[in-house]
N, C-alpha and C. Protein backbone atom coordinates (compact mmCIF):
# COMPACT_ATOMS: atom_id res chain seq x y z
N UNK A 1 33.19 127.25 47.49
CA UNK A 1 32.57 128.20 46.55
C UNK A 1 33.12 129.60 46.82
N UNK A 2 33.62 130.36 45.46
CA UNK A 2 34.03 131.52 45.92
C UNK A 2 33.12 132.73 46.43
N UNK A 3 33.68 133.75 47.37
CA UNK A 3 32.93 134.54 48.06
C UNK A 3 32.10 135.54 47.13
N UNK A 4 30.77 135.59 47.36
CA UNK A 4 30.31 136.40 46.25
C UNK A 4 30.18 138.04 46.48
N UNK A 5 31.02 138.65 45.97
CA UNK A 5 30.68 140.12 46.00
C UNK A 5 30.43 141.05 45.67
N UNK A 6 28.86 140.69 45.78
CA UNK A 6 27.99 141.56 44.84
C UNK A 6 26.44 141.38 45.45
N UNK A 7 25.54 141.98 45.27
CA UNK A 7 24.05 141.87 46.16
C UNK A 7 23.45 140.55 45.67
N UNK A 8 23.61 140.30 44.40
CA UNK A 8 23.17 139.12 43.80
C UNK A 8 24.09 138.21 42.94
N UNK A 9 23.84 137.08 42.93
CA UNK A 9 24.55 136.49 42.00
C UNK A 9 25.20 136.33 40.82
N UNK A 10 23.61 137.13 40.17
CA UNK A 10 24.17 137.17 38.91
C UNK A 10 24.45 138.74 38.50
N UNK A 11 24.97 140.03 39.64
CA UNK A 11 25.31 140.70 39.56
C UNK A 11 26.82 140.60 39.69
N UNK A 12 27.32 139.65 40.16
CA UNK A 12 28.65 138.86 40.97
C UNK A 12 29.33 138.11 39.96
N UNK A 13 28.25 137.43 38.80
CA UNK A 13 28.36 137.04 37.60
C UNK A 13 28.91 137.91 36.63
N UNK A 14 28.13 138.72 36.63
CA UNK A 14 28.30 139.73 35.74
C UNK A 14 29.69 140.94 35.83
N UNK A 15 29.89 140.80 37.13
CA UNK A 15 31.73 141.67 37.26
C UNK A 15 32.64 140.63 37.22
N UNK A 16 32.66 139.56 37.28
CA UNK A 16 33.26 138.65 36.64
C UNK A 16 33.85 138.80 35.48
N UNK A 17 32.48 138.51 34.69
CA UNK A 17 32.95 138.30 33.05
C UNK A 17 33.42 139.50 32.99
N UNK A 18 32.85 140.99 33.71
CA UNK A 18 33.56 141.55 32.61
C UNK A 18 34.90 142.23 33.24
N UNK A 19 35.48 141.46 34.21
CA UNK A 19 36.78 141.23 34.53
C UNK A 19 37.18 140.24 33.54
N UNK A 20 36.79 139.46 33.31
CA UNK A 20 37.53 138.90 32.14
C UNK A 20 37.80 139.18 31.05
N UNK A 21 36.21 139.73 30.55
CA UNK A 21 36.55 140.05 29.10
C UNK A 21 37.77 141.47 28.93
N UNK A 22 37.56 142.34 30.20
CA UNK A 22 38.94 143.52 30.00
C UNK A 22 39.91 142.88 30.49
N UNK A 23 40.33 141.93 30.48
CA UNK A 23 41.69 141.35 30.74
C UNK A 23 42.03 140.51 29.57
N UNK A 24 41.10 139.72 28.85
CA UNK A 24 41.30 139.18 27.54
C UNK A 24 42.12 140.50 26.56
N UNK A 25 40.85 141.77 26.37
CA UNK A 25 41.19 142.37 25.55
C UNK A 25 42.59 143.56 25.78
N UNK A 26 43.19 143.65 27.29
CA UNK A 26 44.25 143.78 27.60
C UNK A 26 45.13 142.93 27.21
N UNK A 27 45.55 141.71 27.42
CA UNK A 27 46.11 140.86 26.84
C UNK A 27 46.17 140.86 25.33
N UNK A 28 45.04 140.95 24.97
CA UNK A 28 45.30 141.19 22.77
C UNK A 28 46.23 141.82 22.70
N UNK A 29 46.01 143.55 23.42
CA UNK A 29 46.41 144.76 23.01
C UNK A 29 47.69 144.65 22.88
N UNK A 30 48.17 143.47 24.30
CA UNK A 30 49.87 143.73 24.42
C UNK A 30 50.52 142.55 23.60
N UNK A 31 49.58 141.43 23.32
CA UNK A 31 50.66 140.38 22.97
C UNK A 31 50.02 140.24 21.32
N UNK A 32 48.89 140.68 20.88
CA UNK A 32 48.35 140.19 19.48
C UNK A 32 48.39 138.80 19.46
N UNK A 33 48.13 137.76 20.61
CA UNK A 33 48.02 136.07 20.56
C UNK A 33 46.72 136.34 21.17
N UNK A 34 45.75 135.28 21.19
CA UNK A 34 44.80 134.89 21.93
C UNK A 34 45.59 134.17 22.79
N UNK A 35 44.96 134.89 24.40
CA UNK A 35 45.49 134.41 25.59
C UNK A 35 45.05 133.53 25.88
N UNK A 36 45.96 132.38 27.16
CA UNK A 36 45.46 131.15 27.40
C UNK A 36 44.52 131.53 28.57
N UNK A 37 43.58 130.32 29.23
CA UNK A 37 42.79 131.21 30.08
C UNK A 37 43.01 131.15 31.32
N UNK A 38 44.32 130.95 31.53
CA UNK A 38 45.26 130.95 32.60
C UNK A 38 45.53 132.26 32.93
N UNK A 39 45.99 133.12 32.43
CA UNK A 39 46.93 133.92 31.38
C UNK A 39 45.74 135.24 32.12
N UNK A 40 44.22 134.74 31.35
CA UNK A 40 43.33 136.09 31.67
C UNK A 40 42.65 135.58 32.72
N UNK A 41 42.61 134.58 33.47
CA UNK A 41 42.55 134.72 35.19
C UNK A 41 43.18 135.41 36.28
N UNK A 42 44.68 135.16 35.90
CA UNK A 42 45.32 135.93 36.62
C UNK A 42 45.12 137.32 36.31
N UNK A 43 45.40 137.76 35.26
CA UNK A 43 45.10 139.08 34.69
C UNK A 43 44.19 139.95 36.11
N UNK A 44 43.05 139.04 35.83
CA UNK A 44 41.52 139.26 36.13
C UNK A 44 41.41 138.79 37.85
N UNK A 45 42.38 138.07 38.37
CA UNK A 45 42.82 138.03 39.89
C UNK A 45 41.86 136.39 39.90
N UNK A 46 41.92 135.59 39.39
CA UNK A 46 41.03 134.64 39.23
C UNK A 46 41.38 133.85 39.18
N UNK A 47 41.55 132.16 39.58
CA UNK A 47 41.85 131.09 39.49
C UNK A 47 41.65 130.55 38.01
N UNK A 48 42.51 129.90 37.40
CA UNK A 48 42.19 129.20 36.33
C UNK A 48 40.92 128.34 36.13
N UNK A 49 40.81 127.38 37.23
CA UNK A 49 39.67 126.92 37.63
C UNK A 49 38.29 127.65 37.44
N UNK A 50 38.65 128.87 38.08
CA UNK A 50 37.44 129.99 37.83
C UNK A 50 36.42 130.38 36.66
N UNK A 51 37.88 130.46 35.72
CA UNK A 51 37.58 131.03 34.24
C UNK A 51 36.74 129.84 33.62
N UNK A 52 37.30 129.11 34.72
CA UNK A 52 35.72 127.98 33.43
C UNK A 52 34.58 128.02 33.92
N UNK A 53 33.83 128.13 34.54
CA UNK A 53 32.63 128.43 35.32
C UNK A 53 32.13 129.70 34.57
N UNK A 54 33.07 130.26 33.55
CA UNK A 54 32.71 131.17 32.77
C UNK A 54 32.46 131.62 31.42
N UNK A 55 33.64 130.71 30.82
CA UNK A 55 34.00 130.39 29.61
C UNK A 55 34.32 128.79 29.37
N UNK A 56 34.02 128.16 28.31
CA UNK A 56 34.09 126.35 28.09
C UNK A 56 35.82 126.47 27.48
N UNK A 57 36.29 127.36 27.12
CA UNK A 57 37.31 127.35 26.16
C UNK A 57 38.01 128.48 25.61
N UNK A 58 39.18 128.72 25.26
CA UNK A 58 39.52 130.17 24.63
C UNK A 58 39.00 130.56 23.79
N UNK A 59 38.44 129.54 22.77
CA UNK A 59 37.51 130.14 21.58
C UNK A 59 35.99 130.65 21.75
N UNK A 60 35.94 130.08 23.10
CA UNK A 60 34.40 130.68 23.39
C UNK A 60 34.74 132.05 24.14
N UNK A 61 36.18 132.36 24.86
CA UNK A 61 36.29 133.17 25.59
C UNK A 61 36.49 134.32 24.31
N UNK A 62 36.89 134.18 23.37
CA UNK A 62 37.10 135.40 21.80
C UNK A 62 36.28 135.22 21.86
N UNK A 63 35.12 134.57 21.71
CA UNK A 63 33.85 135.30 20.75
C UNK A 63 32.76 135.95 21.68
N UNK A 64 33.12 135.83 22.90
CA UNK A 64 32.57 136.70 23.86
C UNK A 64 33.28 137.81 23.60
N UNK A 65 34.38 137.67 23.67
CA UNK A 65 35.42 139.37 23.37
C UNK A 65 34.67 139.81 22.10
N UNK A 66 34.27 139.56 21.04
CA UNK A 66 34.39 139.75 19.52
C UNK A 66 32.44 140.61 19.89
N UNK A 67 31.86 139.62 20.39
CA UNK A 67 30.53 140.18 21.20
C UNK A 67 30.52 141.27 21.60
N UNK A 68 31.63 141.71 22.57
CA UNK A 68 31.60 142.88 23.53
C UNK A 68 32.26 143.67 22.71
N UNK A 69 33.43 143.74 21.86
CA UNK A 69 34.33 145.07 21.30
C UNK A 69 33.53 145.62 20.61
N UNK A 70 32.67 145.40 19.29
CA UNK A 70 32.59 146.24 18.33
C UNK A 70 30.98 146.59 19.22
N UNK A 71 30.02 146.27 19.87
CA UNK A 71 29.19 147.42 20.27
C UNK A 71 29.59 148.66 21.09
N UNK A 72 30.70 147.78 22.24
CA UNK A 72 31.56 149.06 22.98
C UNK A 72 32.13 150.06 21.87
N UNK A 73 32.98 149.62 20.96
CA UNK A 73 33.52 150.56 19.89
C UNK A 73 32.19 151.42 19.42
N UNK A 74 31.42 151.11 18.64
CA UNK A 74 29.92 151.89 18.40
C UNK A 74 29.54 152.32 19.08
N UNK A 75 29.63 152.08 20.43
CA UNK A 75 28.88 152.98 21.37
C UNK A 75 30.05 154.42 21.86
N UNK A 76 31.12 154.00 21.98
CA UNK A 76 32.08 155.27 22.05
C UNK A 76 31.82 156.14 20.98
N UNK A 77 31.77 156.04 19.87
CA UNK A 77 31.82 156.99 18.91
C UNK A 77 30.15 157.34 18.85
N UNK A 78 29.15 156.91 18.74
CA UNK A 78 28.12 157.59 19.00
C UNK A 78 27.79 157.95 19.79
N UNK A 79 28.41 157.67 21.06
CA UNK A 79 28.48 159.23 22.02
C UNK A 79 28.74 160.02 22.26
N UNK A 80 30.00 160.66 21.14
CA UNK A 80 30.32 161.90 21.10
C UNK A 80 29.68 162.49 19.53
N UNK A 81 29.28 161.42 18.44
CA UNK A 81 28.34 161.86 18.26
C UNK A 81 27.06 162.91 18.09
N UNK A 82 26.08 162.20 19.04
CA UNK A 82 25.17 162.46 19.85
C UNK A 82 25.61 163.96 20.67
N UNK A 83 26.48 163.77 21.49
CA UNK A 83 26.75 165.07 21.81
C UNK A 83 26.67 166.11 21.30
N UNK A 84 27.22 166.58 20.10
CA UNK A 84 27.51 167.22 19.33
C UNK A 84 25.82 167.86 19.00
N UNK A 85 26.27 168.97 19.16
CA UNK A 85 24.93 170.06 18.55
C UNK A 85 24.39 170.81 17.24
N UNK A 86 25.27 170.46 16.63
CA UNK A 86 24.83 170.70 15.16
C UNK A 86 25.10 169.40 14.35
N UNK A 87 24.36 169.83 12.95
CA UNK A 87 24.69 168.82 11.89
C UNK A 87 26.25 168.45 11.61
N UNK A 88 26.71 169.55 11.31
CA UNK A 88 28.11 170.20 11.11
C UNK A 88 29.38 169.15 12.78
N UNK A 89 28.67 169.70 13.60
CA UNK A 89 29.62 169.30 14.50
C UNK A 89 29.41 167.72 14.89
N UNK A 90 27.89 167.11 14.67
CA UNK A 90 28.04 165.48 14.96
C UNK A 90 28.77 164.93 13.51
N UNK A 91 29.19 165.56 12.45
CA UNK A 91 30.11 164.53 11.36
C UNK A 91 31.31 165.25 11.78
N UNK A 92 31.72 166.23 12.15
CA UNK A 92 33.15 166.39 12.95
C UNK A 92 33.45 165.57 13.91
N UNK A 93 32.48 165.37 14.67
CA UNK A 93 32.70 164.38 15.97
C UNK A 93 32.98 162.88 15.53
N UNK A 94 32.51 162.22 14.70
CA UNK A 94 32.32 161.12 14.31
C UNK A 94 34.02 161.18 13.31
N UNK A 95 34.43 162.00 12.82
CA UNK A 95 35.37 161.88 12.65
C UNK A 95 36.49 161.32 13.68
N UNK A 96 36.32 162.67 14.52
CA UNK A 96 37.25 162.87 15.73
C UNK A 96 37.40 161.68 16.16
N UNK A 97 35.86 161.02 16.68
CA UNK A 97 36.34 159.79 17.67
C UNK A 97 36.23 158.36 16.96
N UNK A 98 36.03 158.55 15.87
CA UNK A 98 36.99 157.32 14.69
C UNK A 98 38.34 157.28 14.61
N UNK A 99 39.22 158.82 14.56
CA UNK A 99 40.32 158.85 14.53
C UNK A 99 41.03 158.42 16.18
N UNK A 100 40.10 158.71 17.08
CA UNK A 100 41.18 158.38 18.39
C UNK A 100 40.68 156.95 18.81
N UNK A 101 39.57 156.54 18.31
CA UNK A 101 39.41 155.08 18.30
C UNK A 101 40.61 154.37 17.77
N UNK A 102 41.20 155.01 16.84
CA UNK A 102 42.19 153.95 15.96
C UNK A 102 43.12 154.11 16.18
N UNK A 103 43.81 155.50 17.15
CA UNK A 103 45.18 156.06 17.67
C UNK A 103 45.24 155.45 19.22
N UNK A 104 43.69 154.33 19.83
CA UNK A 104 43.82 153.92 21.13
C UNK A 104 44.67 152.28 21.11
N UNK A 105 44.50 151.77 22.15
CA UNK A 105 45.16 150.64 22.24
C UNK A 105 44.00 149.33 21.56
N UNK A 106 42.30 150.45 21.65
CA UNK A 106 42.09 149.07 21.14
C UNK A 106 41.94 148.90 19.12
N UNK A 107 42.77 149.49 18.91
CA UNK A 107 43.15 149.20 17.40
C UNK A 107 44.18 148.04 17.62
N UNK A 108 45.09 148.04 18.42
CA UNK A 108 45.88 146.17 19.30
C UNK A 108 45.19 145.33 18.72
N UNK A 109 43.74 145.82 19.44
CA UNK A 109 42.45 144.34 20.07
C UNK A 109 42.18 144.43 18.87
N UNK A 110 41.74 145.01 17.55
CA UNK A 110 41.14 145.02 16.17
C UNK A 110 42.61 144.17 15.87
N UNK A 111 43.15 144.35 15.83
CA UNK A 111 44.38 143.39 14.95
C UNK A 111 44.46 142.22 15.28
N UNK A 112 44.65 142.31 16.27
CA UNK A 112 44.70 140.71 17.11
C UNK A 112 43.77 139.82 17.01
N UNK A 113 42.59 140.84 17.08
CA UNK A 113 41.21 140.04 16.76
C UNK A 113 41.22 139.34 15.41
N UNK A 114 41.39 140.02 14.24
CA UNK A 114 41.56 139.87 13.10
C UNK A 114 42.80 138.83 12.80
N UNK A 115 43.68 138.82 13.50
CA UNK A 115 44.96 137.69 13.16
C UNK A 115 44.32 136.42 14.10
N UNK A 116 43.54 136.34 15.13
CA UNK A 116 43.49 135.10 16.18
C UNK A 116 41.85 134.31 15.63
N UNK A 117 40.82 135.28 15.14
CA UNK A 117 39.93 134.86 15.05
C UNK A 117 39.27 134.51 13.38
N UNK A 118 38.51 133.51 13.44
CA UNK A 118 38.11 133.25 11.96
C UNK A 118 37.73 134.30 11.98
N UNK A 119 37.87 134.68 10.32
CA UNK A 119 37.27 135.74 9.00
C UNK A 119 35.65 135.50 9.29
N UNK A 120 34.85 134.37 9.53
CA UNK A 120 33.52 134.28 9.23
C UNK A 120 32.47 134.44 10.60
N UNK A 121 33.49 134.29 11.52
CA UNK A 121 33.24 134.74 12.85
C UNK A 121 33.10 136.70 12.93
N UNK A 122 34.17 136.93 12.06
CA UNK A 122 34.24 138.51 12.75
C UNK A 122 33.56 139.40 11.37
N UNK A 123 33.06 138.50 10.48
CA UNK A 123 32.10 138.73 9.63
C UNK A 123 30.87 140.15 9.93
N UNK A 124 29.98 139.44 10.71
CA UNK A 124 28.92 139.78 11.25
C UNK A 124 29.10 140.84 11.84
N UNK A 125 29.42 140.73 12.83
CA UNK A 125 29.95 141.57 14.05
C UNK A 125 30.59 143.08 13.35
N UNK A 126 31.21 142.87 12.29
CA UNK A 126 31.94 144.05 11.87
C UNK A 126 30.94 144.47 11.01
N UNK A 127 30.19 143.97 10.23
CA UNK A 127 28.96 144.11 9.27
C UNK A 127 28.48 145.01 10.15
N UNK A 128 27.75 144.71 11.29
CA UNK A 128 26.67 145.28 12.24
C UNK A 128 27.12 146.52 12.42
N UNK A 129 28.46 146.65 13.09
CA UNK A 129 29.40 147.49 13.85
C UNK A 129 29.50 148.99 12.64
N UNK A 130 29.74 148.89 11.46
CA UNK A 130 29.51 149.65 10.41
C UNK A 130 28.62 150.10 10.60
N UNK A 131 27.15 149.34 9.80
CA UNK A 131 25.84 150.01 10.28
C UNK A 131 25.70 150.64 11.12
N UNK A 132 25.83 150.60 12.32
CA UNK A 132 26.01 151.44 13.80
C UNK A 132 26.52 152.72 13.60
N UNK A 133 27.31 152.58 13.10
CA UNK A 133 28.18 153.74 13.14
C UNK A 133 27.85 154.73 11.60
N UNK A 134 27.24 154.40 10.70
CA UNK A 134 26.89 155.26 9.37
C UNK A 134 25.23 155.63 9.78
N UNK A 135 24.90 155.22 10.50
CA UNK A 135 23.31 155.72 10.69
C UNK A 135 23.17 157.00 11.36
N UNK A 136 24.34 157.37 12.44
CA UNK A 136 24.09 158.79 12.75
C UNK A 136 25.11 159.46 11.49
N UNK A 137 25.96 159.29 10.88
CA UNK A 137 26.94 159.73 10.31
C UNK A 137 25.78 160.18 9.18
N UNK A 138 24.89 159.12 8.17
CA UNK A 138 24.08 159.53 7.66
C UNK A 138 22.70 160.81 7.73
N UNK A 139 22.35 160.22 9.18
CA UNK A 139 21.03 161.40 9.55
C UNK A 139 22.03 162.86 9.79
N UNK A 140 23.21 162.82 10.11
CA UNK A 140 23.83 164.24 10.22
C UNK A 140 24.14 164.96 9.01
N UNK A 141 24.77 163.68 7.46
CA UNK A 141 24.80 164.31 6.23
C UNK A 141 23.49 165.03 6.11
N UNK A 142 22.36 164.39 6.15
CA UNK A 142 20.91 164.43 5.41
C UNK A 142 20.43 165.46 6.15
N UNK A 143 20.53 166.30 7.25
CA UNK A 143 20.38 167.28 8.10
C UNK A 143 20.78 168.42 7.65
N UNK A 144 22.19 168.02 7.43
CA UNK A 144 22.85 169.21 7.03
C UNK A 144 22.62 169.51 5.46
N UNK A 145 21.65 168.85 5.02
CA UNK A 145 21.16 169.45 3.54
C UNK A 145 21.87 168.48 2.47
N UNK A 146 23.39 167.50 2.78
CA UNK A 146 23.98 166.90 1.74
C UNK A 146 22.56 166.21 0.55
N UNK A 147 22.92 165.92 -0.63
CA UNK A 147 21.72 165.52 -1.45
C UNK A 147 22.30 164.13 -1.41
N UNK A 148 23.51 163.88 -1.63
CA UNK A 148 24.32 162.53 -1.39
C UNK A 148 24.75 162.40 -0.55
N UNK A 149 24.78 161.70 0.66
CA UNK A 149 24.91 161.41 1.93
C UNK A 149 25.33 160.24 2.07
N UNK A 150 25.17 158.80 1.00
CA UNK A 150 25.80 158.03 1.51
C UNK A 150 27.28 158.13 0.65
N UNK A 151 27.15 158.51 -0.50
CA UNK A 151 28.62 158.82 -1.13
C UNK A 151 29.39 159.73 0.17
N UNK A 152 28.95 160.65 0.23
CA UNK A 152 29.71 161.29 1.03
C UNK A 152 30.21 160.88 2.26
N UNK A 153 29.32 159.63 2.92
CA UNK A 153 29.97 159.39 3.98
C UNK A 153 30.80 158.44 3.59
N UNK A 154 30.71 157.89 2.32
CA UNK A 154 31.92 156.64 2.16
C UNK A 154 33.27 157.12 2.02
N UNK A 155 33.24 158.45 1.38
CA UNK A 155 34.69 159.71 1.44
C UNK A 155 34.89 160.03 2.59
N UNK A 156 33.92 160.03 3.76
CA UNK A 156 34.90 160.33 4.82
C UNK A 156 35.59 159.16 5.45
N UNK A 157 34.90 158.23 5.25
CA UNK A 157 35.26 157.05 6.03
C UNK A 157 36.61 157.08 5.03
N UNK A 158 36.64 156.82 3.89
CA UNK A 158 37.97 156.11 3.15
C UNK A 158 38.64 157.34 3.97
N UNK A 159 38.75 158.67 4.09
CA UNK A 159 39.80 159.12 4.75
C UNK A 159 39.89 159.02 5.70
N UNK A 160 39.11 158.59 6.83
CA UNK A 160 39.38 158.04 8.66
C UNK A 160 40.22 156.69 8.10
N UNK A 161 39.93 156.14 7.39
CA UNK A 161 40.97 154.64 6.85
C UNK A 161 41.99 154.86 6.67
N UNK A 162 42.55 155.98 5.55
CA UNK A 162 44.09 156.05 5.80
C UNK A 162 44.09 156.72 6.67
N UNK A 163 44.16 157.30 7.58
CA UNK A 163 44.30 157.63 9.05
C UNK A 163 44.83 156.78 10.03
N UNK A 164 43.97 155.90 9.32
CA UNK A 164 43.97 154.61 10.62
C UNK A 164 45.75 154.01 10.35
N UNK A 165 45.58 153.70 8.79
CA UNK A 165 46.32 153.00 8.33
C UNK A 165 48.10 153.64 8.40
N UNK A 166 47.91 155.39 8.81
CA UNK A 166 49.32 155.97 8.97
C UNK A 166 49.17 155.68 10.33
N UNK A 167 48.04 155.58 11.75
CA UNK A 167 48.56 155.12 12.57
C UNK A 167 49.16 154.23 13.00
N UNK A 168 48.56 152.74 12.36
CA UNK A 168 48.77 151.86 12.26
C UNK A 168 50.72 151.41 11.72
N UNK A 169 50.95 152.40 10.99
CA UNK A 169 52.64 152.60 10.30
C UNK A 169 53.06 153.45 11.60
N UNK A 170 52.76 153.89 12.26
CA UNK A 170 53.63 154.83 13.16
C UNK A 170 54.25 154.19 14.59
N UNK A 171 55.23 154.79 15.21
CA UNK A 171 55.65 154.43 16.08
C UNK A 171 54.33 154.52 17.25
N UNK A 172 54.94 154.03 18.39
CA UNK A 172 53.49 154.77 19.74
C UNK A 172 53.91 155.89 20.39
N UNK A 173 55.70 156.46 20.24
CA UNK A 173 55.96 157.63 20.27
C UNK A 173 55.25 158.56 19.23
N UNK A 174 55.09 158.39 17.77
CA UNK A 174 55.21 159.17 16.97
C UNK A 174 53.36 159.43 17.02
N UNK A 175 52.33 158.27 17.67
CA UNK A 175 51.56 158.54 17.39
C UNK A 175 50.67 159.84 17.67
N UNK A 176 51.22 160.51 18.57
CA UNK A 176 49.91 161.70 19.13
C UNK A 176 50.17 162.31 17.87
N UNK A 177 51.31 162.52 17.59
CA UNK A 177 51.38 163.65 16.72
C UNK A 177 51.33 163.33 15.84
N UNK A 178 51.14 162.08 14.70
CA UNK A 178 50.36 161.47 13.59
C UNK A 178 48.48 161.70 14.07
N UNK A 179 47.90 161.70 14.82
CA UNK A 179 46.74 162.13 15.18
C UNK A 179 46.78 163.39 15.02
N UNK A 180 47.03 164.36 15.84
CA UNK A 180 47.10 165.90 15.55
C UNK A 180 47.18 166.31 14.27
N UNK A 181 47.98 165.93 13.55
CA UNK A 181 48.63 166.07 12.46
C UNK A 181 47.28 165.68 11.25
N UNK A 182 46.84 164.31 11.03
CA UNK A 182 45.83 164.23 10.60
C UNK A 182 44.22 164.68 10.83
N UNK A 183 44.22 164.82 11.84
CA UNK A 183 42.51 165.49 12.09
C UNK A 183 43.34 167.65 12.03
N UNK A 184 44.00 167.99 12.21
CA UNK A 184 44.20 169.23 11.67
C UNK A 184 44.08 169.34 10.19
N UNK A 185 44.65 168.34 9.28
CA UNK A 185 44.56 168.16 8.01
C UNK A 185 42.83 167.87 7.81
N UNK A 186 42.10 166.99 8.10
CA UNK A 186 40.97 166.77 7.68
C UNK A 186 40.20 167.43 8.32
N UNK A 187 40.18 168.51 8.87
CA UNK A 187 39.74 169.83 9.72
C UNK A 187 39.74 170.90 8.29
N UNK A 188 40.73 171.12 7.94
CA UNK A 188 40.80 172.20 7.22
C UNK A 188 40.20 171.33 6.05
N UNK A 189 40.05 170.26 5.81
CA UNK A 189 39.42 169.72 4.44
C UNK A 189 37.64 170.00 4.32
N UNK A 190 37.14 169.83 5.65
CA UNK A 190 35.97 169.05 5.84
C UNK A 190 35.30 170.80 6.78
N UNK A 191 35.91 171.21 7.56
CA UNK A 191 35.52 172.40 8.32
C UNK A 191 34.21 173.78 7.71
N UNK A 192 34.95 173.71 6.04
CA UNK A 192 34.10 174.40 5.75
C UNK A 192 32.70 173.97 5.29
N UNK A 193 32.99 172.80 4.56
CA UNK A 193 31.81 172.34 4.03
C UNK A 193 30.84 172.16 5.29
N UNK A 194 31.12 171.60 6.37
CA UNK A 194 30.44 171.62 7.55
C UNK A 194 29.77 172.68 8.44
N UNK A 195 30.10 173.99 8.09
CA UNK A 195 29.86 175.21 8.27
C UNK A 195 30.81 175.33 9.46
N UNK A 196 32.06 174.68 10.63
CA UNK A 196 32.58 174.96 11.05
C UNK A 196 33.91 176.09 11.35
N UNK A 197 34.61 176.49 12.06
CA UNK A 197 35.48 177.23 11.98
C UNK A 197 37.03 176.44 11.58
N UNK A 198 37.52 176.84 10.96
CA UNK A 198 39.03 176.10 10.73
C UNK A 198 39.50 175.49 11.98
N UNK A 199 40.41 174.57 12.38
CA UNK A 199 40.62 174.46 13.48
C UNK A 199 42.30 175.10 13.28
N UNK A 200 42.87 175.69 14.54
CA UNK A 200 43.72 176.05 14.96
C UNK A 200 44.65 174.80 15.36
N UNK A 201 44.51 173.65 15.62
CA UNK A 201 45.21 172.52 16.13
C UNK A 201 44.35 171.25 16.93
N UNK A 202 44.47 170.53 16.54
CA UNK A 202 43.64 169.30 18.16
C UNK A 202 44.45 169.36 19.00
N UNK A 203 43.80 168.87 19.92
CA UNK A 203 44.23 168.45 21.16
C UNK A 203 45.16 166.82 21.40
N UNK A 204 46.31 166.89 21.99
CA UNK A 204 46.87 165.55 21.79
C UNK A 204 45.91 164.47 22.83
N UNK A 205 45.49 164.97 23.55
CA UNK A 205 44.31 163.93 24.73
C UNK A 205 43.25 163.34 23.93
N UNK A 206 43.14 162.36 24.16
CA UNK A 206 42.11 161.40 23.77
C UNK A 206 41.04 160.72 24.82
N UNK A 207 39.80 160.70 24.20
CA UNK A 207 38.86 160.59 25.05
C UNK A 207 38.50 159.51 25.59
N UNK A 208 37.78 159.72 27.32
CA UNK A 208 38.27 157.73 28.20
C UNK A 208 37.54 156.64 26.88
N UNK A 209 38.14 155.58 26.71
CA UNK A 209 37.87 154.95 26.25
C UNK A 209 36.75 153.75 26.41
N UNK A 210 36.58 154.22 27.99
CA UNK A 210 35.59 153.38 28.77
C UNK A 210 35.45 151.85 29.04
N UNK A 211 36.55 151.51 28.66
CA UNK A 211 37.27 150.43 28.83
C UNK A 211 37.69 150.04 30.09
């Protein structure tokens, strides 16, 4: 039996999986295949043998991944969010960290996910993952006085989408500066209506991903 290191078991359990599951979703990022679970043992410093005591199968090992990405994703962006001290600055923020959500590596794991896993599987999960993410986006329109708040947040989102979608076209050289480039543009779009100051430039750093 392997050595357990951790106070409890199922604390020992629990850095396990989620040695696995960040080695699964490392693996997406770089290869866009669902890995064998050979593949994310080693990754994860783990015997093949191991990974089953954890997972029955690769398809059970995705939908544990598919489980864990999109609340982690929701939870990154509503924490900067949340941060944010005005009405004005939590729908700037929610911009911001939509856009470096999609300029990170795990826009990889969204693709991969989307090419390896059923459509009716990642259904839900992305359903939910939305909701999550328009409920502060909403209470910040409706704060800041908007009378239409969900129109309006569907205009920002369609523009974090092509965002996504010129990152998604760009090299991984070209990307900081396809980021910069777009949140300076939707800065000066969105800045005033928000009561913010123009921005002068972003920053090419992107925030830990907590991954």
């Amino acid at each position: 039996m392997p050595k357990i290191q951790a106070a409890t078991v199922a604390e020992h359990r629990g850095r396990q999986v989620r040695a696995l599951l960040d080695a699964a979703r490392a693996l997406l990022a770089e290869t866009g295949q669902a890995p064998a679970l050979g593949a994310v043992g080693a990754r994860a410093g783990l015997a093949r043998s191991s990974v089953y005591q954890y997972f029955d199968s690769r398809e059970d090992l995705l939908a544990a991944v598919v489980a864990d990405v999109f609340p982690d994703w929701a939870r990154q962006v509503r924490e900067q969010v949340d941060a944010a001290e005005t009405p004005g600055a939590r729908v700037w923020a929610y911009v911001q960290a939509n856009v470096h959500l999609f300029a990170s590596s795990e826009q990889a794991v969204a693709r991969a996910l989307a090419a390896v896993v059923e459509p009716r599987l990642l259904k839900a999960p992305m359903e939910a993952f939305h909701r999550q993410l328009q409920e502060p986006l909403l209470a910040a329109l409706t704060e800041l006085g908007e009378a239409r708040p969900q129109q309006v947040a569907e205009l920002i989102d369609s523009m974090v989408m092509q965002v996504s979608r010129s990152l998604a076209a760009s090299t991984a050289e070209a990307a900081a500066t396809v980021r910069a480039d777009a949140l300076n543009l939707l800065g000066r779009l969105l800045h005033g209506y928000l009561g913010l100051e123009p921005p002068d430039s972003e920053p090419d750093s992107e925030p830990d991903s907590g991954a």
